[in-house]
PDB file of N, CA and C in Angstrom:
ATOM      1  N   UNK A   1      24.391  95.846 107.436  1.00  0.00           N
ATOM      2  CA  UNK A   1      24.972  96.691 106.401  1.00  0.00           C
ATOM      3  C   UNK A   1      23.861  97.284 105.539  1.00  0.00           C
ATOM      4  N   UNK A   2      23.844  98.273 105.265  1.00  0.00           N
ATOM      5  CA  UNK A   2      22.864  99.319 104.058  1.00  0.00           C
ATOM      6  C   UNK A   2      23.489  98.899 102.402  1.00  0.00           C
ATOM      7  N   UNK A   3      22.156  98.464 102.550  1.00  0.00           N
ATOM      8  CA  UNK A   3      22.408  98.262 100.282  1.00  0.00           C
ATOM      9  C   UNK A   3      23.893  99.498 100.365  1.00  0.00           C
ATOM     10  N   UNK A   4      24.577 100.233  99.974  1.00  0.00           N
ATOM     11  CA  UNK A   4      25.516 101.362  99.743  1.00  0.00           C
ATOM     12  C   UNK A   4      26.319 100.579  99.890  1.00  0.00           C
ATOM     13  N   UNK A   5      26.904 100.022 101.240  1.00  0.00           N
ATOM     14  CA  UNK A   5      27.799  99.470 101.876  1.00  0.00           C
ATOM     15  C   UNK A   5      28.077  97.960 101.613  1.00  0.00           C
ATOM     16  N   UNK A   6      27.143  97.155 100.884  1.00  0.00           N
ATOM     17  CA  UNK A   6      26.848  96.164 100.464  1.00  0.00           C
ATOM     18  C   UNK A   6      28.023  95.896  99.144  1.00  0.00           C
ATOM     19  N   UNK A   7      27.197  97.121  98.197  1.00  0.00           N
ATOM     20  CA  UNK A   7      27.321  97.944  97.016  1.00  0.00           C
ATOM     21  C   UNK A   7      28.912  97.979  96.818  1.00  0.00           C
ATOM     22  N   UNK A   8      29.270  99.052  97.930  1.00  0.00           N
ATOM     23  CA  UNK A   8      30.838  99.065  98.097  1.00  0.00           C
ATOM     24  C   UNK A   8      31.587  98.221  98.618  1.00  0.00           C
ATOM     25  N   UNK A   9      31.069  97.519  99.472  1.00  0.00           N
ATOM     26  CA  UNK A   9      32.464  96.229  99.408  1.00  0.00           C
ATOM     27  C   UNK A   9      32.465  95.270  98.471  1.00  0.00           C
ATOM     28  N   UNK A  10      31.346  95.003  97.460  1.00  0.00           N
ATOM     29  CA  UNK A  10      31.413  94.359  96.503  1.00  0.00           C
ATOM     30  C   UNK A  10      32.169  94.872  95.455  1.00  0.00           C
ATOM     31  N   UNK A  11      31.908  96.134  95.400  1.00  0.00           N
ATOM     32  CA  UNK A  11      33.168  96.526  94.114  1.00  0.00           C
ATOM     33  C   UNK A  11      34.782  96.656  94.712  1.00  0.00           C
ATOM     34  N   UNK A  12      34.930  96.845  95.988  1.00  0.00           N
ATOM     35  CA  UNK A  12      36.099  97.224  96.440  1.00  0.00           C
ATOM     36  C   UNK A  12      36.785  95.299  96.503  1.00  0.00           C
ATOM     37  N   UNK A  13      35.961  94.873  96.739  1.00  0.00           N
ATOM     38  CA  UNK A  13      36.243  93.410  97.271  1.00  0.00           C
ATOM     39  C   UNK A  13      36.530  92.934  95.322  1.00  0.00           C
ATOM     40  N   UNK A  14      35.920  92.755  94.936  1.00  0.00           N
ATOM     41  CA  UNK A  14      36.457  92.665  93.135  1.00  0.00           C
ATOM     42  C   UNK A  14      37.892  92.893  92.664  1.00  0.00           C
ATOM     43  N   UNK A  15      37.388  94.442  93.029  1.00  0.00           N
ATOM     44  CA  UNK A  15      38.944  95.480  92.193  1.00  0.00           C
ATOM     45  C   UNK A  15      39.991  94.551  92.812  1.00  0.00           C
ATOM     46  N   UNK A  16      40.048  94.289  94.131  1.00  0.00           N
ATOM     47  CA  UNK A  16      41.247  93.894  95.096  1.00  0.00           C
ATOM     48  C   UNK A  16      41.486  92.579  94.917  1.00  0.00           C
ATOM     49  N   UNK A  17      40.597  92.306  94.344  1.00  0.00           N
ATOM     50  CA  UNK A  17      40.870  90.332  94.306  1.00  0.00           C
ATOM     51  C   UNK A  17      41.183  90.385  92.575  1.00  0.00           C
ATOM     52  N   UNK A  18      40.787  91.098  91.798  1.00  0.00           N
ATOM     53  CA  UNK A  18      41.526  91.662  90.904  1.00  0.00           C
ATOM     54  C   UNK A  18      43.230  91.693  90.476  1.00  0.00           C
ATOM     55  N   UNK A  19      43.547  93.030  91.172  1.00  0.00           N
ATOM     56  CA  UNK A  19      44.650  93.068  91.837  1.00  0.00           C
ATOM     57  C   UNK A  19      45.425  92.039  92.444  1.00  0.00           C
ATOM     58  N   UNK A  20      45.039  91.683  93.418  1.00  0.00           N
ATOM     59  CA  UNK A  20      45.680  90.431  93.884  1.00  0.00           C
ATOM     60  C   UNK A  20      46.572  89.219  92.805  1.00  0.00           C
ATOM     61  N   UNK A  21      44.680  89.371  91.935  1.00  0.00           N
ATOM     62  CA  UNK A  21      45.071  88.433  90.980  1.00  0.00           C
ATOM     63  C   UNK A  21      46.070  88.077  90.115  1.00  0.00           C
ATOM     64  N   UNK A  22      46.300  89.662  89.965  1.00  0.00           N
ATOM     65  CA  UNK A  22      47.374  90.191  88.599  1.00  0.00           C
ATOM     66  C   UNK A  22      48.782  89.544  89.817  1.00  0.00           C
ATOM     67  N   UNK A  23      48.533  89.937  90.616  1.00  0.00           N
ATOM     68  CA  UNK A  23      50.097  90.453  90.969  1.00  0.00           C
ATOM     69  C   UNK A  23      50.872  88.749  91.715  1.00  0.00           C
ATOM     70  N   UNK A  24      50.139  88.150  91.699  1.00  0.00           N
ATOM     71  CA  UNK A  24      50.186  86.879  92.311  1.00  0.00           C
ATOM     72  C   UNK A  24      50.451  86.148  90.875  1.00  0.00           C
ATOM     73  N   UNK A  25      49.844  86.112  89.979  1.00  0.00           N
ATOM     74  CA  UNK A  25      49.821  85.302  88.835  1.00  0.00           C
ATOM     75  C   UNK A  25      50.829  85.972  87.499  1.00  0.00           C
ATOM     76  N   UNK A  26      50.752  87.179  87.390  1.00  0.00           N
ATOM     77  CA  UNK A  26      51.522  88.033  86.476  1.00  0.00           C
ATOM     78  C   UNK A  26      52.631  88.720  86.509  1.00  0.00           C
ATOM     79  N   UNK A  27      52.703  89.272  87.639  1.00  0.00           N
ATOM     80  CA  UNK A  27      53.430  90.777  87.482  1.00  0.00           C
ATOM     81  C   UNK A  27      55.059  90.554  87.541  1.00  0.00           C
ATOM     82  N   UNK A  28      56.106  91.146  87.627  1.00  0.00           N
ATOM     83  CA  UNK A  28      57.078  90.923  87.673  1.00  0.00           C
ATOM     84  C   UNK A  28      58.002  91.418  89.074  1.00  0.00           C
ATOM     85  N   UNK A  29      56.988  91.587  89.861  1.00  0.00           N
ATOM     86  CA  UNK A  29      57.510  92.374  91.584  1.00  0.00           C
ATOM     87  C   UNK A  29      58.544  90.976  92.061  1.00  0.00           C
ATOM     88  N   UNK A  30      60.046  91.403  92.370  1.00  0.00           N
ATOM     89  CA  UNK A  30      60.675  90.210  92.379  1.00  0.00           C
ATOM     90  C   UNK A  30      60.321  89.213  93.423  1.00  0.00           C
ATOM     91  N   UNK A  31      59.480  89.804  95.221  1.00  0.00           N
ATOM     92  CA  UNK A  31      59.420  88.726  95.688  1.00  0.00           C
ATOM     93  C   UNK A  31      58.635  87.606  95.052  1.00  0.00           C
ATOM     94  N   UNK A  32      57.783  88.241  94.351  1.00  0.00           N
ATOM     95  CA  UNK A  32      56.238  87.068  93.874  1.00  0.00           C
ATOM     96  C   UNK A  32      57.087  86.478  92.618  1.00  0.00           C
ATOM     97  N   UNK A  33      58.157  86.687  92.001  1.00  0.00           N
ATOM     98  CA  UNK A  33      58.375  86.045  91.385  1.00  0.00           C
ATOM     99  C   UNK A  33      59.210  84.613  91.449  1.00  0.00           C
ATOM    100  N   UNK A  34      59.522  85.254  92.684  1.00  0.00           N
ATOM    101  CA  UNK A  34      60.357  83.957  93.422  1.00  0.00           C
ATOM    102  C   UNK A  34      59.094  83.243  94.156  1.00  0.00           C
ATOM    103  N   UNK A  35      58.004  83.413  94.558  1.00  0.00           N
ATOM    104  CA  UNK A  35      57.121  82.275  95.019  1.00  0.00           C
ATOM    105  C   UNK A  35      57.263  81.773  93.820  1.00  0.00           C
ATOM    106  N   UNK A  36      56.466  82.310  92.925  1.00  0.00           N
ATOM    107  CA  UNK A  36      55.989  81.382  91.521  1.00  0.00           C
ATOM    108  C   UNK A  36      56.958  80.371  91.624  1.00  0.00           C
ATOM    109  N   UNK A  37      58.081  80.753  91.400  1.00  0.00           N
ATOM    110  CA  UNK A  37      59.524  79.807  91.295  1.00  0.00           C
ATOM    111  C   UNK A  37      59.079  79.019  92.407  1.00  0.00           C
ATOM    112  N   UNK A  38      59.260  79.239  93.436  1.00  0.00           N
ATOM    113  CA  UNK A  38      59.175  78.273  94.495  1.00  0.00           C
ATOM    114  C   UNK A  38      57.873  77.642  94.545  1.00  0.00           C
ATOM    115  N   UNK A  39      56.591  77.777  94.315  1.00  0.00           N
ATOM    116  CA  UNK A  39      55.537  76.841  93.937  1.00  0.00           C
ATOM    117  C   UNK A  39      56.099  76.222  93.376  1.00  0.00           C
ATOM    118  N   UNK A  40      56.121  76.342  91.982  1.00  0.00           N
ATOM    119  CA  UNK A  40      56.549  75.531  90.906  1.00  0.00           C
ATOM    120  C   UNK A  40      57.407  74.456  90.966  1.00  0.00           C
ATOM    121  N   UNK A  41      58.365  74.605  91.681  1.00  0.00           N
ATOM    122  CA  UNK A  41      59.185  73.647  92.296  1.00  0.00           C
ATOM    123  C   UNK A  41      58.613  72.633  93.496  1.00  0.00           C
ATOM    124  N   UNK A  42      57.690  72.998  94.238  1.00  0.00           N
ATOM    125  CA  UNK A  42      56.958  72.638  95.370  1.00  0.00           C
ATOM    126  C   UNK A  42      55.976  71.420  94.479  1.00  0.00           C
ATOM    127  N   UNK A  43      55.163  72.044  93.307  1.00  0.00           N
ATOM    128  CA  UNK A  43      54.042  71.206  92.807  1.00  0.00           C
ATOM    129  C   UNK A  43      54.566  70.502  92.117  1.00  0.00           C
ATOM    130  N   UNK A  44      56.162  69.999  91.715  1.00  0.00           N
ATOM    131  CA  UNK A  44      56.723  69.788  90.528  1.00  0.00           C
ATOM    132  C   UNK A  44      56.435  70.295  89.043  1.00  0.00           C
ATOM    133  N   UNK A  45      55.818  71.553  89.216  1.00  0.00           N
ATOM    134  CA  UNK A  45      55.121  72.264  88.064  1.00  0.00           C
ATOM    135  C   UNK A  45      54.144  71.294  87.216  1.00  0.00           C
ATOM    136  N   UNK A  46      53.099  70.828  88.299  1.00  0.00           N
ATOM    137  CA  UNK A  46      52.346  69.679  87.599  1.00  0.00           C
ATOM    138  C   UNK A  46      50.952  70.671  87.354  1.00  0.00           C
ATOM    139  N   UNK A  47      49.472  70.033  87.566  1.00  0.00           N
ATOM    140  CA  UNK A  47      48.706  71.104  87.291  1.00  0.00           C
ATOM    141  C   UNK A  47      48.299  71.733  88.475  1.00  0.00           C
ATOM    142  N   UNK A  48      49.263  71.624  89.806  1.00  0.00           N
ATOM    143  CA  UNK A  48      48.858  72.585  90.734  1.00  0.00           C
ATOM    144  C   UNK A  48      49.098  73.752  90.431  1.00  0.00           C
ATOM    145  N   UNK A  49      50.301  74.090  89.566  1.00  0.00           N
ATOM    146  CA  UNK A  49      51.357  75.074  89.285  1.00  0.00           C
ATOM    147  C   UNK A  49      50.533  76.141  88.728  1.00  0.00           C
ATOM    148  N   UNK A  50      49.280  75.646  87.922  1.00  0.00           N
ATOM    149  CA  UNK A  50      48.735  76.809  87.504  1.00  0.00           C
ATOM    150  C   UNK A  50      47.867  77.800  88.409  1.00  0.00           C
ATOM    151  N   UNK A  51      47.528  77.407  89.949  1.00  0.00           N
ATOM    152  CA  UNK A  51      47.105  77.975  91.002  1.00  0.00           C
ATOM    153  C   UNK A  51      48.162  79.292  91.019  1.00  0.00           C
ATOM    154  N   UNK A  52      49.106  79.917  90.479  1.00  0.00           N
ATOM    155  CA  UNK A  52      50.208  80.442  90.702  1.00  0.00           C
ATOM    156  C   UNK A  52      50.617  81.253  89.250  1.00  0.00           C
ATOM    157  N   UNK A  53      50.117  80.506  88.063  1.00  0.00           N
ATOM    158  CA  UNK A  53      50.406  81.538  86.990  1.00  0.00           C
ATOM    159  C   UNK A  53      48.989  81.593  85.916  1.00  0.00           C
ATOM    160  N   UNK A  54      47.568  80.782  86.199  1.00  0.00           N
ATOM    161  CA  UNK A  54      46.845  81.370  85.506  1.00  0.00           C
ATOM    162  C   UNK A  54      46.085  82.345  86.256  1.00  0.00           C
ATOM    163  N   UNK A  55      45.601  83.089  86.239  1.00  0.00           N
ATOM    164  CA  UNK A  55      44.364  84.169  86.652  1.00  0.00           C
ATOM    165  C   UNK A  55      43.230  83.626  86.972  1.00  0.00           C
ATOM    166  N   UNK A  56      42.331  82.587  85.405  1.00  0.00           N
ATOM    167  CA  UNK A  56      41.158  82.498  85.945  1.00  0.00           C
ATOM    168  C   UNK A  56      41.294  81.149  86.484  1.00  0.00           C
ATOM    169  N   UNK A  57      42.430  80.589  87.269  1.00  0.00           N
ATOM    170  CA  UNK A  57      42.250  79.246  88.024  1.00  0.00           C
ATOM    171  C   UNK A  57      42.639  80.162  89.637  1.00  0.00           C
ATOM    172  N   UNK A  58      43.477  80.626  89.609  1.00  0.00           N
ATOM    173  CA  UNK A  58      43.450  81.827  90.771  1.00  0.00           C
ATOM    174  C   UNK A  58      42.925  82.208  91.627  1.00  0.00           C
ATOM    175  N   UNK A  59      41.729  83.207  90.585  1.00  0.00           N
ATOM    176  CA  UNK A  59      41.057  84.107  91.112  1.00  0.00           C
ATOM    177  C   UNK A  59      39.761  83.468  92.229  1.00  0.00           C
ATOM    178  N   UNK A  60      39.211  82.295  91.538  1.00  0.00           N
ATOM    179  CA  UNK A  60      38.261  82.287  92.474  1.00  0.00           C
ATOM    180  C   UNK A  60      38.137  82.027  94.335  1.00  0.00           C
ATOM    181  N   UNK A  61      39.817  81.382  94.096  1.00  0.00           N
ATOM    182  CA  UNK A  61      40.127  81.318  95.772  1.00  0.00           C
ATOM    183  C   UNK A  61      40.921  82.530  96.360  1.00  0.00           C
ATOM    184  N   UNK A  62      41.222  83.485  95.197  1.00  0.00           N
ATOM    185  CA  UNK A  62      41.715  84.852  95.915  1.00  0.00           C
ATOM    186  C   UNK A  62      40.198  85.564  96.517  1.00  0.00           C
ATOM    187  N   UNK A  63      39.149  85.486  95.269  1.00  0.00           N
ATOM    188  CA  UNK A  63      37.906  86.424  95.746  1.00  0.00           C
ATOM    189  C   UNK A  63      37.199  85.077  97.056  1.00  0.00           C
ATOM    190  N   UNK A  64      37.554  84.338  97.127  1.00  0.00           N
ATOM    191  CA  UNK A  64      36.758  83.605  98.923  1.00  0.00           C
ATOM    192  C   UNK A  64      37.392  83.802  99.725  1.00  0.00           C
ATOM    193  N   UNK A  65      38.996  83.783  99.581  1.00  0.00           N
ATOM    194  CA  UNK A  65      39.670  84.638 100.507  1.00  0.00           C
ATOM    195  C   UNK A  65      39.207  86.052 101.609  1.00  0.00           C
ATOM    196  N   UNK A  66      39.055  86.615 100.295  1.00  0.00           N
ATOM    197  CA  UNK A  66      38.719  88.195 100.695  1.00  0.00           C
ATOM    198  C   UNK A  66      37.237  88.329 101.202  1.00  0.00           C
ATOM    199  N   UNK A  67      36.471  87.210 100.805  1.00  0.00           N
ATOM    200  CA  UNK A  67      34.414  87.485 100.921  1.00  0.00           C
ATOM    201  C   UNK A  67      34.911  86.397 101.883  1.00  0.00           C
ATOM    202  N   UNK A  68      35.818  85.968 102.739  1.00  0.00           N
ATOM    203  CA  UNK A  68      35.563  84.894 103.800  1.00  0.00           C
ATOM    204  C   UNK A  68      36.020  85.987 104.919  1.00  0.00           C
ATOM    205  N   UNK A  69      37.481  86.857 104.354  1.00  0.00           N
ATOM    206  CA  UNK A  69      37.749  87.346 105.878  1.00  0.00           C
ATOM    207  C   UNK A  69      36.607  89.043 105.962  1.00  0.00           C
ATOM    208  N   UNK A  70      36.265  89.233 104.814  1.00  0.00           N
ATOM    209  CA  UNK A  70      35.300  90.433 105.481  1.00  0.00           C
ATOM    210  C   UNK A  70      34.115  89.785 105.989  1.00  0.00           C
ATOM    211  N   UNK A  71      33.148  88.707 105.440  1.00  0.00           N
ATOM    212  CA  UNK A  71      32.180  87.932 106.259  1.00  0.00           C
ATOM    213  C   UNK A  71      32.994  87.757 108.011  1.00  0.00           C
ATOM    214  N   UNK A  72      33.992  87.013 107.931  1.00  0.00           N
ATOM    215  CA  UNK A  72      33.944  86.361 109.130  1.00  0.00           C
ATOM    216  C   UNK A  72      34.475  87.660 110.279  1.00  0.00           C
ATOM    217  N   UNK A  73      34.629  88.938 109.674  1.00  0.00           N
ATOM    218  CA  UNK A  73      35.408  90.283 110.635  1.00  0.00           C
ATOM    219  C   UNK A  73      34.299  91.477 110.550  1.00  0.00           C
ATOM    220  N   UNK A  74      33.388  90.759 109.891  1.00  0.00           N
ATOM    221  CA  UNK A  74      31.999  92.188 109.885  1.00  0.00           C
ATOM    222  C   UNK A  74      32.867  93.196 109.456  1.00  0.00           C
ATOM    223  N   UNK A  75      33.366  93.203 108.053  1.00  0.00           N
ATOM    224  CA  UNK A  75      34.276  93.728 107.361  1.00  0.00           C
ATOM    225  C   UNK A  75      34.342  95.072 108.032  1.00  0.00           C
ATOM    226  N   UNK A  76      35.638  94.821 108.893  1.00  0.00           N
ATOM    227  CA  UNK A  76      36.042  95.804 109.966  1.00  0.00           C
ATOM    228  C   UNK A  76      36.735  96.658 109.571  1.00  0.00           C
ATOM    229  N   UNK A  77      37.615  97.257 109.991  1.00  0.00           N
ATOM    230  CA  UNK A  77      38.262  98.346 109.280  1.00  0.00           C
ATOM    231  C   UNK A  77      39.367  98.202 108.756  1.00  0.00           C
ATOM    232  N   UNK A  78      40.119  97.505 109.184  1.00  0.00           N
ATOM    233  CA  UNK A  78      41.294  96.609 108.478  1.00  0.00           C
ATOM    234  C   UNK A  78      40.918  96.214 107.122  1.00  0.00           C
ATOM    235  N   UNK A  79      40.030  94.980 106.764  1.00  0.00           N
ATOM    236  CA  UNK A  79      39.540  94.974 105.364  1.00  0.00           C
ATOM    237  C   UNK A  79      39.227  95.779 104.622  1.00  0.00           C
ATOM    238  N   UNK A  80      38.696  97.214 104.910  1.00  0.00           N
ATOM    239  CA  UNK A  80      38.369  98.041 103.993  1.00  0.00           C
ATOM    240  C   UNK A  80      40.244  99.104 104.009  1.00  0.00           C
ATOM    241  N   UNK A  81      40.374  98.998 104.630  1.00  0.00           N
ATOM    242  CA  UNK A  81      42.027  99.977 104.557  1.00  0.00           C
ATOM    243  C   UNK A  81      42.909  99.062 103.627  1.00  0.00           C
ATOM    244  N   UNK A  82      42.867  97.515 103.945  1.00  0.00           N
ATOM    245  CA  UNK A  82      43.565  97.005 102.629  1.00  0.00           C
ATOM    246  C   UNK A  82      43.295  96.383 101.324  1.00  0.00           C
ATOM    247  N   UNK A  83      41.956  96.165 101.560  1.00  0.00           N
ATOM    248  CA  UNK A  83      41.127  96.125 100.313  1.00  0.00           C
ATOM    249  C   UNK A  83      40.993  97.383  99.477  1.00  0.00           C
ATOM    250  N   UNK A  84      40.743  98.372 100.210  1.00  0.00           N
ATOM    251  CA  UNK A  84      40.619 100.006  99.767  1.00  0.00           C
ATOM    252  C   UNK A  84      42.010 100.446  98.794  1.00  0.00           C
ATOM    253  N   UNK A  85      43.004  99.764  99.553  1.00  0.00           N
ATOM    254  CA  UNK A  85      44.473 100.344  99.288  1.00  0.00           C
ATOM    255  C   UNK A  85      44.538  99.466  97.773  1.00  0.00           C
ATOM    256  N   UNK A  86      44.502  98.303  98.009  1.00  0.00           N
ATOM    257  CA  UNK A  86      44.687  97.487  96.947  1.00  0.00           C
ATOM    258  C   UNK A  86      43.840  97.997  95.285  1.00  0.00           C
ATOM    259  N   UNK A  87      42.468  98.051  95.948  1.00  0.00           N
ATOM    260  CA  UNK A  87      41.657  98.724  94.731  1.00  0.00           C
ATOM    261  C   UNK A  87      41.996  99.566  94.351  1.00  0.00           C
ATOM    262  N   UNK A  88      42.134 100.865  94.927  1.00  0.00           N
ATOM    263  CA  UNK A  88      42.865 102.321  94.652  1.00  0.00           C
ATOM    264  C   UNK A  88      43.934 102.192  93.856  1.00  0.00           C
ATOM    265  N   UNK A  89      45.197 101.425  94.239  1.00  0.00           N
ATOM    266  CA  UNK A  89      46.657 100.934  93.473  1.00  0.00           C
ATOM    267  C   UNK A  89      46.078 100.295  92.606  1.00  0.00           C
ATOM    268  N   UNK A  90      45.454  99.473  91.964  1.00  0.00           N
ATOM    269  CA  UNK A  90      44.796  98.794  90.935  1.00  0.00           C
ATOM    270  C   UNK A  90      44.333 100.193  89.680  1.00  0.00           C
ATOM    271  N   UNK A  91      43.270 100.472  89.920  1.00  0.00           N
ATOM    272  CA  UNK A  91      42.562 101.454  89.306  1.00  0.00           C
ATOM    273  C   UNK A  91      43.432 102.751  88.946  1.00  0.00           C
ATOM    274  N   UNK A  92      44.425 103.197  89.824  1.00  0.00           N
ATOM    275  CA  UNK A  92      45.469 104.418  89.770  1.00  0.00           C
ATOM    276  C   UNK A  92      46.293 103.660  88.472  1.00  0.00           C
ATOM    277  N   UNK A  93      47.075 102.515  88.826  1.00  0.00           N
ATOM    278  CA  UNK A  93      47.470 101.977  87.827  1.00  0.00           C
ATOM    279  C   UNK A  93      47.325 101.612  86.244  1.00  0.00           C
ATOM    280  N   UNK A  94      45.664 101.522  86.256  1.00  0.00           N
ATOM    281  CA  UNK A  94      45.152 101.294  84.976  1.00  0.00           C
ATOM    282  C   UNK A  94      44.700 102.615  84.240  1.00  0.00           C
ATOM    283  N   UNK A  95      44.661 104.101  85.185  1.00  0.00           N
ATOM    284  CA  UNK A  95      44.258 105.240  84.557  1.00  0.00           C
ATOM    285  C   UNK A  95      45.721 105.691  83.814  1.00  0.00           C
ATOM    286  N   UNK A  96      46.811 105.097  84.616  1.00  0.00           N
ATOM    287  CA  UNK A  96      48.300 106.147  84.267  1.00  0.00           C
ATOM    288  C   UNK A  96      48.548 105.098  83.297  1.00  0.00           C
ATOM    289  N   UNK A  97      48.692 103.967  83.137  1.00  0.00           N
ATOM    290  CA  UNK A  97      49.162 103.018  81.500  1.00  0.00           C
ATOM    291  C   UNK A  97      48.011 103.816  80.390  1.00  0.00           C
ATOM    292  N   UNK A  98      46.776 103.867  80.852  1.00  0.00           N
ATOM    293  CA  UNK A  98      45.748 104.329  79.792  1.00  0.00           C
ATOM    294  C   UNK A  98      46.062 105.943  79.226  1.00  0.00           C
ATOM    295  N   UNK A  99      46.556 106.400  80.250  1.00  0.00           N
ATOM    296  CA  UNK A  99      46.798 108.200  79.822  1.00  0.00           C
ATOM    297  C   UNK A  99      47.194 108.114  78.987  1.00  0.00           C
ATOM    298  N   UNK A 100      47.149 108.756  77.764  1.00  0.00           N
ATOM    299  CA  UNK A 100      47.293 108.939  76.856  1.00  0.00           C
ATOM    300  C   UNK A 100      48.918 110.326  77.167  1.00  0.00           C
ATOM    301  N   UNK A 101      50.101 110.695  76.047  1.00  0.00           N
ATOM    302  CA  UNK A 101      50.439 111.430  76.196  1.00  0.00           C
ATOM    303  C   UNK A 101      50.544 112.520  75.152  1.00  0.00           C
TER     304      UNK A 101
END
């Protein structure tokens, strides 16, 4: 890989584990809200439970996730189409709440 490409999957690989983060731990999209529910019930909402609603207990096995399957796929094209997608929906998202009207 060329420093550039390095460069860019590190920020794309972020934004998306980012993302991930929010939407796994926060957001209100009804399937993920029914995992949460269903973790929670699974861990007896003990301190596994927070794998599921804090962010920074989260995130760090969402971002090895993502730096394990582009390492182990010579971040092929698949990883960058849904990493790409994810970052893009992330960032689109945070320009249109920020717009001002």
């Amino acid at each position: 890989m060329t420093y550039f490409e390095i460069i860019a999957a590190a920020v794309v690989g972020v934004v998306s584990a980012a993302r991930l983060t929010r939407l796994i731990t926060q957001d209100t999209y009804p399937p993920v809200v029914w995992l949460r529910i269903k973790w929670a019930n699974i861990t007896n909402e003990g301190p596994w439970e927070k794998l599921a609603t804090c962010p920074w207990c989260a995130a760090p096995y969402i971002t090895a996730i993502i730096l394990a399957w582009g390492l182990l796929t010579d971040f092929q094209v698949a990883w960058w189409v849904f990493n790409g997608w994810l970052a893009a929906a992330y960032l689109a998202s945070m320009v249109v709440v920020r717009d001002g009207e």
